[in-house]
Protein backbone atom coordinates (compact mmCIF):
# COMPACT_ATOMS: atom_id res chain seq x y z
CA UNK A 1 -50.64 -51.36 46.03
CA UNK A 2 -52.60 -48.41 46.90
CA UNK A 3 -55.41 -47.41 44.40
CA UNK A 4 -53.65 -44.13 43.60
CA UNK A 5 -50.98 -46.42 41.99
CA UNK A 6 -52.97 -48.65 40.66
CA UNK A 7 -54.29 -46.15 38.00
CA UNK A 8 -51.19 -44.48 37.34
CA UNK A 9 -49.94 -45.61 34.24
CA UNK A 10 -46.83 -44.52 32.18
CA UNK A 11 -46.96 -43.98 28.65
CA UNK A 12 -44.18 -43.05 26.08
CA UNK A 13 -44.74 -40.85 23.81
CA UNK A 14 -42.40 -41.16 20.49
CA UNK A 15 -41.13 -37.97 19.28
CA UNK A 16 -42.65 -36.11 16.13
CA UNK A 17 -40.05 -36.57 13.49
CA UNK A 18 -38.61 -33.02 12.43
CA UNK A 19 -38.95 -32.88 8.64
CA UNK A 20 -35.93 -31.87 5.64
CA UNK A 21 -38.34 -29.10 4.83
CA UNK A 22 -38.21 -27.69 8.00
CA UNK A 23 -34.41 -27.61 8.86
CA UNK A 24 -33.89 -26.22 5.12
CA UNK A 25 -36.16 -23.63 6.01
CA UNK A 26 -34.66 -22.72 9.06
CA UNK A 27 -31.24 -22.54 7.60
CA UNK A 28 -32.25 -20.33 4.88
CA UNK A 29 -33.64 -18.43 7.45
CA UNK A 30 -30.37 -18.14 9.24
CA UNK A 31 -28.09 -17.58 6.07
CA UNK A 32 -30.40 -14.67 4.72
CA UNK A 33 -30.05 -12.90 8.30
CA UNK A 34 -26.15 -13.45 8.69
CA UNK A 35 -25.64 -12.47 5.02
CA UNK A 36 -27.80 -9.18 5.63
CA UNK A 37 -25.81 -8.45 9.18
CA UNK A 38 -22.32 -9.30 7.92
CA UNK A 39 -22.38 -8.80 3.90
CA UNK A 40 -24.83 -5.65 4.00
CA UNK A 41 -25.01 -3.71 7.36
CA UNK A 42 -21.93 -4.28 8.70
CA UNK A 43 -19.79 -3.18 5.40
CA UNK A 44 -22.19 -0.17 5.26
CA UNK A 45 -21.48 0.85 8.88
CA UNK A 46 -17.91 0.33 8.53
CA UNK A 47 -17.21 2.67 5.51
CA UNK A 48 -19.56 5.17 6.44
CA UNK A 49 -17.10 5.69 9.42
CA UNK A 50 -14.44 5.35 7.68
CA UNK A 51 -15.78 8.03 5.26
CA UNK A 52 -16.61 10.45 7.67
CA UNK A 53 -13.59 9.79 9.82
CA UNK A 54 -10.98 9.22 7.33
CA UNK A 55 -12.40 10.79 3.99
CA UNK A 56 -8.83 11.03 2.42
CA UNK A 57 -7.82 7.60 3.27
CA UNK A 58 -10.75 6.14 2.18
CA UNK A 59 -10.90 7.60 -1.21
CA UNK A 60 -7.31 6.04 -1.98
CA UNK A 61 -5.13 9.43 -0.36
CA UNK A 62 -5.27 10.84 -3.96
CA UNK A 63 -3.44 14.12 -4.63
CA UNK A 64 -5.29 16.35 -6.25
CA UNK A 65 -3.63 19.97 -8.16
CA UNK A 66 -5.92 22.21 -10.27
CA UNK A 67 -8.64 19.90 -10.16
CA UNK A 68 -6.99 17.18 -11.53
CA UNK A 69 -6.14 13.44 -9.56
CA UNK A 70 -2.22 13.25 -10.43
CA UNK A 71 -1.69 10.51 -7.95
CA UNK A 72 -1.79 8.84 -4.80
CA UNK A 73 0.58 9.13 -2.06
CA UNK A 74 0.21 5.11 -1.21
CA UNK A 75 1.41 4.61 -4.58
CA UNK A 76 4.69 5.43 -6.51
CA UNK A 77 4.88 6.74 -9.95
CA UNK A 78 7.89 6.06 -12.37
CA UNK A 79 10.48 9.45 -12.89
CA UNK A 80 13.46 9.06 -15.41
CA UNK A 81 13.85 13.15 -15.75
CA UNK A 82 17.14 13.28 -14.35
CA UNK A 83 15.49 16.99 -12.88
CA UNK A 84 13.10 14.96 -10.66
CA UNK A 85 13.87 12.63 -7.83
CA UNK A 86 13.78 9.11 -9.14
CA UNK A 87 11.07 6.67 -6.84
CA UNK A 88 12.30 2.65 -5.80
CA UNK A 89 12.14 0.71 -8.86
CA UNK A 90 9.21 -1.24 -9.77
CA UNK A 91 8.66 -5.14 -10.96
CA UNK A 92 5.05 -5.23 -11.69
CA UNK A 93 3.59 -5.84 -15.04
CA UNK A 94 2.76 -5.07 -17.30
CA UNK A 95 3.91 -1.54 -16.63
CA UNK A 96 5.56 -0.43 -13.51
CA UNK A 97 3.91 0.48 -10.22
CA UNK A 98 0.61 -0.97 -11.62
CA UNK A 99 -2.09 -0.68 -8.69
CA UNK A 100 -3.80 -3.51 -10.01
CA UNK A 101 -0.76 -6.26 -10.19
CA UNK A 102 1.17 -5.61 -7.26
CA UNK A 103 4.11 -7.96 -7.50
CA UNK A 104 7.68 -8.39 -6.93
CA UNK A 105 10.56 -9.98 -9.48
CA UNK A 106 10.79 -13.00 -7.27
CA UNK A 107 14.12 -12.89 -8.57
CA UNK A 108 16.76 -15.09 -5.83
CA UNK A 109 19.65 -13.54 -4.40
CA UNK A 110 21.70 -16.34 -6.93
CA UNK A 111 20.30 -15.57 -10.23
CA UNK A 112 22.49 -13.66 -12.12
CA UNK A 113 19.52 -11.65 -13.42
CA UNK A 114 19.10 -9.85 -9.98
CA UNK A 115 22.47 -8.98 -10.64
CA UNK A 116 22.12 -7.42 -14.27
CA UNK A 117 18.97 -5.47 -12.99
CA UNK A 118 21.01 -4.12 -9.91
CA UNK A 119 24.10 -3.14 -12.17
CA UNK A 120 21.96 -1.28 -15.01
CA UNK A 121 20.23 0.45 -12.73
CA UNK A 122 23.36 1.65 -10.75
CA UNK A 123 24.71 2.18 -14.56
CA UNK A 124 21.61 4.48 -15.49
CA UNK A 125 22.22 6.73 -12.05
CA UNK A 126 25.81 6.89 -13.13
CA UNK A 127 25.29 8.03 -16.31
CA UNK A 128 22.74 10.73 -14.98
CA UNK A 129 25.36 11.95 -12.44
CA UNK A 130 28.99 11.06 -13.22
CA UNK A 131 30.63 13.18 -10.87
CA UNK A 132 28.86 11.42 -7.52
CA UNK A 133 31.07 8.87 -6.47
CA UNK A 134 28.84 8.54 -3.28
CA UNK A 135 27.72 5.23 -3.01
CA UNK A 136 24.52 4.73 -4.78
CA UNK A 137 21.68 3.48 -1.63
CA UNK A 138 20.50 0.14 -1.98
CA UNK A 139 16.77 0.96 -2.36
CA UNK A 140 17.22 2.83 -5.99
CA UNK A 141 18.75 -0.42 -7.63
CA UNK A 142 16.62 -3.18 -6.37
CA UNK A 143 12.73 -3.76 -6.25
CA UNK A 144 10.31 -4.02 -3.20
CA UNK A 145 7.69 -7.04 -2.47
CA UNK A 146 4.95 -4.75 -3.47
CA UNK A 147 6.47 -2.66 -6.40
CA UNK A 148 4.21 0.17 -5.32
CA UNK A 149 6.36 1.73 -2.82
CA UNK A 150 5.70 5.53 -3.38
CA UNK A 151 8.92 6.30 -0.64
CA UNK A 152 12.66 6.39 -0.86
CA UNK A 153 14.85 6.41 2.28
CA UNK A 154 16.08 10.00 2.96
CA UNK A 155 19.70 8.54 2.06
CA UNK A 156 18.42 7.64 -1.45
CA UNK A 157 16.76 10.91 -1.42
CA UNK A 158 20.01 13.05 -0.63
CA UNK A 159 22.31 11.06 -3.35
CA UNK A 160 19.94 12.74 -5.87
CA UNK A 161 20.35 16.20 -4.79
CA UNK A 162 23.43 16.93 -6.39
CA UNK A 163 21.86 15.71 -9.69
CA UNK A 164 18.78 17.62 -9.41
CA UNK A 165 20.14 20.83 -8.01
CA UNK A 166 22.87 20.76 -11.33
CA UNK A 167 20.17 20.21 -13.64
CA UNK A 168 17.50 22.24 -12.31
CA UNK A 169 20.28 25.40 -11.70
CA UNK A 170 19.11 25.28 -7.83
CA UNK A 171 21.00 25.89 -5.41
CA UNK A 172 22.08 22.68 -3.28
CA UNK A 173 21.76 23.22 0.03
CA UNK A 174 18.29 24.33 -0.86
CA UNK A 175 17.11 21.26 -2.53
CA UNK A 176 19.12 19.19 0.54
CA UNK A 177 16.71 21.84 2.86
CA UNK A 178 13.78 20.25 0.56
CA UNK A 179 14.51 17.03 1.14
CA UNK A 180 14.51 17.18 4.89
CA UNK A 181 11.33 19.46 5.03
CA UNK A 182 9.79 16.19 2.93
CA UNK A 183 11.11 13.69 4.91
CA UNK A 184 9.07 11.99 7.24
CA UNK A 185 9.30 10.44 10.48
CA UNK A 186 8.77 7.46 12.37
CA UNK A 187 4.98 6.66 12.63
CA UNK A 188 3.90 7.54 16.14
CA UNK A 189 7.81 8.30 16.99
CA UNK A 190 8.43 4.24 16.87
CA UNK A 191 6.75 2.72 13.44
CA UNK A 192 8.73 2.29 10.59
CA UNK A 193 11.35 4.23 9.87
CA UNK A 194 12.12 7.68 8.34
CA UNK A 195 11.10 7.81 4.50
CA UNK A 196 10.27 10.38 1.92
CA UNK A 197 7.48 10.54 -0.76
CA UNK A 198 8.65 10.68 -4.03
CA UNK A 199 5.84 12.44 -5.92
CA UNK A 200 5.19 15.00 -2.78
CA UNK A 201 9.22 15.55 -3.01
CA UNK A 202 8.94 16.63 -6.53
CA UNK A 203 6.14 18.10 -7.06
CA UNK A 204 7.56 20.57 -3.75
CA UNK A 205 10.04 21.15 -6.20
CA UNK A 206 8.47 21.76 -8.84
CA UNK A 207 7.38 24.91 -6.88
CA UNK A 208 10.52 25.78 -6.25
CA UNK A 209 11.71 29.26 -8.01
């Protein structure tokens, strides 16, 4: 054994325990800096785009006439005037197209009170419009998932024309011309399919002379 070796000697150190305080601490640590990144900044940054990209979006795509908020065009609004187009009807509570409950009936396609809701609602358009044997669309006699749905499909749209063109003394191929200057189309040319707002329809109307 040389006398290098000889005086070499190994010793093990035992490792310093790491202490409950200190993890804690570090956790905190951790929690208060991903709580101010993802609960504070990152919420901040994201509707400050949105804001300045998207102002009307962002504010709920209100409608504003004269000053006043009369709507929003993400959310439809309940019309029994037979001179007004009449919107998808609504299942929400405790009122109808209620922003803050959206809901459907959850009704089945077996219980006969799906049925009794379908048939007084075609009963209702009947009465409105006795002469229009045209076969009422399916979206004015039954309720969407949401019960906020502020469109009608442009079919639903033109069975109402002859209703609101008699009562409002219009002529009809004018309010049909409305109807397909409100009717929109397919998101991007692909998305969804064609639809018309129900509040823009009549309040276009309404400015009709």
């Amino acid at each position: 054994m040389s006398p290098e070796s000889a005086n070499v000697t190994a010793t093990a150190q035992p490792e310093k325990p790491v202490s409950f305080a200190s993890l804690a601490g570090k956790a905190l640590a951790m929690l208060a800096v991903l709580t101010l990144l993802t609960g504070v900044l990152y919420p901040v940054l994201v509707t400050g785009v949105a804001l300045a990209a998207f102002p009307g979006q962002t504010g709920g795509s209100l409608i504003i006439r004269e000053g006043k908020v009369i709507g929003s065009r993400l959310i439809g609004q309940p019309f029994e005037n037979p001179k007004y187009f009449w919107g998808r009807p609504s299942a929400t509570s405790p009122a109808p197209y209620n922003g803050g409950a959206s809901s459907g009936s959850n009704i089945g396609p077996t219980n006969e009170a799906l049925t009794k809701a379908a048939q007084s609602r075609i009963d209702a358009l009947r009465a409105a419009d006795p002469s229009n044997a045209a076969p009422i669309p399916v979206d004015l006699v039954t309720t969407s998932a949401s019960g906020l749905d502020p469109h009608i499909t442009p079919a639903a749209a033109n069975y109402q024309v002859q209703r609101v063109a008699r009562v409002r003394r219009l002529d009809i191929e004018r309010v049909r011309k409305l109807v397909e200057e409100q009717t929109e189309e397919r998101s991007l040319g692909l998305l969804g399919e064609p639809r018309v707002n129900v509040l823009l329809l009549n309040l276009a109307l309404d400015e009709l002379k």
